[in-house]
C-alpha atoms as a PDB file:
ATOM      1  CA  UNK A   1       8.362  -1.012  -8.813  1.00  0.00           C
ATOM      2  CA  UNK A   2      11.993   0.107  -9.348  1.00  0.00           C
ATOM      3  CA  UNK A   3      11.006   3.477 -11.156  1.00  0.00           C
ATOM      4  CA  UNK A   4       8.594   4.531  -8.370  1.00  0.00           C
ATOM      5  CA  UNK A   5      11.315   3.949  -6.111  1.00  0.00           C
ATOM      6  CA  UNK A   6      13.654   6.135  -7.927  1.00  0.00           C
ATOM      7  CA  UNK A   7      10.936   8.711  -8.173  1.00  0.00           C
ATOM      8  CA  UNK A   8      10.330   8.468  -4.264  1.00  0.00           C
ATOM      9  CA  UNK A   9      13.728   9.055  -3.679  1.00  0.00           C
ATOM     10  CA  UNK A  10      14.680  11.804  -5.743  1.00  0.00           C
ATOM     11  CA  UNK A  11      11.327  13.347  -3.984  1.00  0.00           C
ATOM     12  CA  UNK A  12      13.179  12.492  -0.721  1.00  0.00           C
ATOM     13  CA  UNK A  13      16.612  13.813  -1.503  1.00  0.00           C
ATOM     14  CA  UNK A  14      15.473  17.454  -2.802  1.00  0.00           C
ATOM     15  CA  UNK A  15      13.102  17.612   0.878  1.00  0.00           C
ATOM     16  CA  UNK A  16      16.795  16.655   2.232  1.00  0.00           C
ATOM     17  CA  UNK A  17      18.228  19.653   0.641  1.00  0.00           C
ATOM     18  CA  UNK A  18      15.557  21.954   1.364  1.00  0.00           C
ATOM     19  CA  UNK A  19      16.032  20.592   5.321  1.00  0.00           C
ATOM     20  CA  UNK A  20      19.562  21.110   5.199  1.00  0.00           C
ATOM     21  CA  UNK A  21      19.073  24.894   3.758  1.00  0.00           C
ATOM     22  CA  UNK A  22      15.899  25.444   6.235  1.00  0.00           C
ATOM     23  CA  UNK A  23      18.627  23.663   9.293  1.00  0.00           C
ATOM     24  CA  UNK A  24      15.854  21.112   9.714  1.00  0.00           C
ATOM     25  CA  UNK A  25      18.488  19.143  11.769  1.00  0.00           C
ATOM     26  CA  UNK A  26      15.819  16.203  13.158  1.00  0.00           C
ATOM     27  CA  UNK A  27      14.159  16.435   9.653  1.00  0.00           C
ATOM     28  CA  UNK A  28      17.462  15.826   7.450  1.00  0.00           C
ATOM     29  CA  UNK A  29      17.709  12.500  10.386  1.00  0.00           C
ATOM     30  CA  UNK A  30      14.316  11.005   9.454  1.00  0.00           C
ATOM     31  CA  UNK A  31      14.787  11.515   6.091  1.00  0.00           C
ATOM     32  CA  UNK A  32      18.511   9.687   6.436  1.00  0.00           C
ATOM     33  CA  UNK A  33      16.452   7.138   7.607  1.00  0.00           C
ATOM     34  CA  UNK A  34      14.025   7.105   4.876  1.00  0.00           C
ATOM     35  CA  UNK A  35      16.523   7.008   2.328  1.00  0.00           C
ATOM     36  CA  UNK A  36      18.521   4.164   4.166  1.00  0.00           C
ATOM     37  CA  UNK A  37      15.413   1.692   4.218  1.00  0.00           C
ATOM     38  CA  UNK A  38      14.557   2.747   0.596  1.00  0.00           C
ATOM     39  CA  UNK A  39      17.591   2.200  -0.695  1.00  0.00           C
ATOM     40  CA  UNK A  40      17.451  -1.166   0.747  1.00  0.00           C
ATOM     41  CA  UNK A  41      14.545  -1.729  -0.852  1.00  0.00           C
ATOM     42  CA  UNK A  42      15.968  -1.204  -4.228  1.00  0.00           C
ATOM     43  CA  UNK A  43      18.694  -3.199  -3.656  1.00  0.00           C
ATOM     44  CA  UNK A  44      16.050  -5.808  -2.877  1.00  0.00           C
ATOM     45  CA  UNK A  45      13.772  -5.336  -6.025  1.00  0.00           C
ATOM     46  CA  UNK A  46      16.549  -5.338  -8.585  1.00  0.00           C
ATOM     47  CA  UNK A  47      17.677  -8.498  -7.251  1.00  0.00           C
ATOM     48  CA  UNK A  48      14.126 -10.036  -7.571  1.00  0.00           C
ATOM     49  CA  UNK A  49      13.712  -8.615 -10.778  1.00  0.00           C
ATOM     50  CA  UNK A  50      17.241 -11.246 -11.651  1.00  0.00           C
ATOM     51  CA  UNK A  51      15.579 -14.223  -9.936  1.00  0.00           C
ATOM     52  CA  UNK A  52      14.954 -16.537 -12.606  1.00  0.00           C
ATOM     53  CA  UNK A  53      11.197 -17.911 -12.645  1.00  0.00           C
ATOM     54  CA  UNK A  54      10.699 -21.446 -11.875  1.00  0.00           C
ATOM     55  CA  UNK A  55       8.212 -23.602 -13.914  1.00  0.00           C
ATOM     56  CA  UNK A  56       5.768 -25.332 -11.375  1.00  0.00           C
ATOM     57  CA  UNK A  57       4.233 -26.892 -13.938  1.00  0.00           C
ATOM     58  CA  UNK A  58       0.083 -27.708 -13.587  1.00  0.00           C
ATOM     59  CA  UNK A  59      -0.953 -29.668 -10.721  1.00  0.00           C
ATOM     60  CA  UNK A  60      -2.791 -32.989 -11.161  1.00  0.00           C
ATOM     61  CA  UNK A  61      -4.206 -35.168  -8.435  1.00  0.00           C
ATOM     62  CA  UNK A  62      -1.515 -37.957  -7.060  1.00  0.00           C
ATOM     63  CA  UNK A  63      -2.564 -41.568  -8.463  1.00  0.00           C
ATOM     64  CA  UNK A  64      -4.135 -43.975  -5.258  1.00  0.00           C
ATOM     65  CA  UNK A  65      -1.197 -45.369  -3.941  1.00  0.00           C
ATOM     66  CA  UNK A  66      -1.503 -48.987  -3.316  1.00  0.00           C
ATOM     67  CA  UNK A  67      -2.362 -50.506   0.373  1.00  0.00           C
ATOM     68  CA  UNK A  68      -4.476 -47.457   1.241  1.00  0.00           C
END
């Protein structure tokens, strides 16, 4: 997931540049945007990618309790 967010965003940052040459003022906004929530999205993935995985082990069916 984390290189096809880098590749989005470099995608996003040269339309940025060819906004900013073309003075696509409302375009270079949206794509601000864009790059805001992606780069939050990063952030997010690399620090799933640290999480460590927990074991939940196999499940097995609870032994009848006594009195039921």
């Amino acid at each position: 997931m984390l290189p096809r967010l880098a590749e989005i965003e470099k995608d996003l940052l040269l339309r940025r540049k060819r906004a900013q040459e073309e003075h696509w003022l409302g375009e270079v906004e949206g794509i601000d945007s864009t790059l805001t929530f992606l780069r939050a999205k990063q952030a997010e993935a690399a620090r799933l990618v640290k999480r460590p995985v927990a074991d939940l082990g196999i499940p097995r069916p609870r032994p009848d309790s006594p009195g039921t």
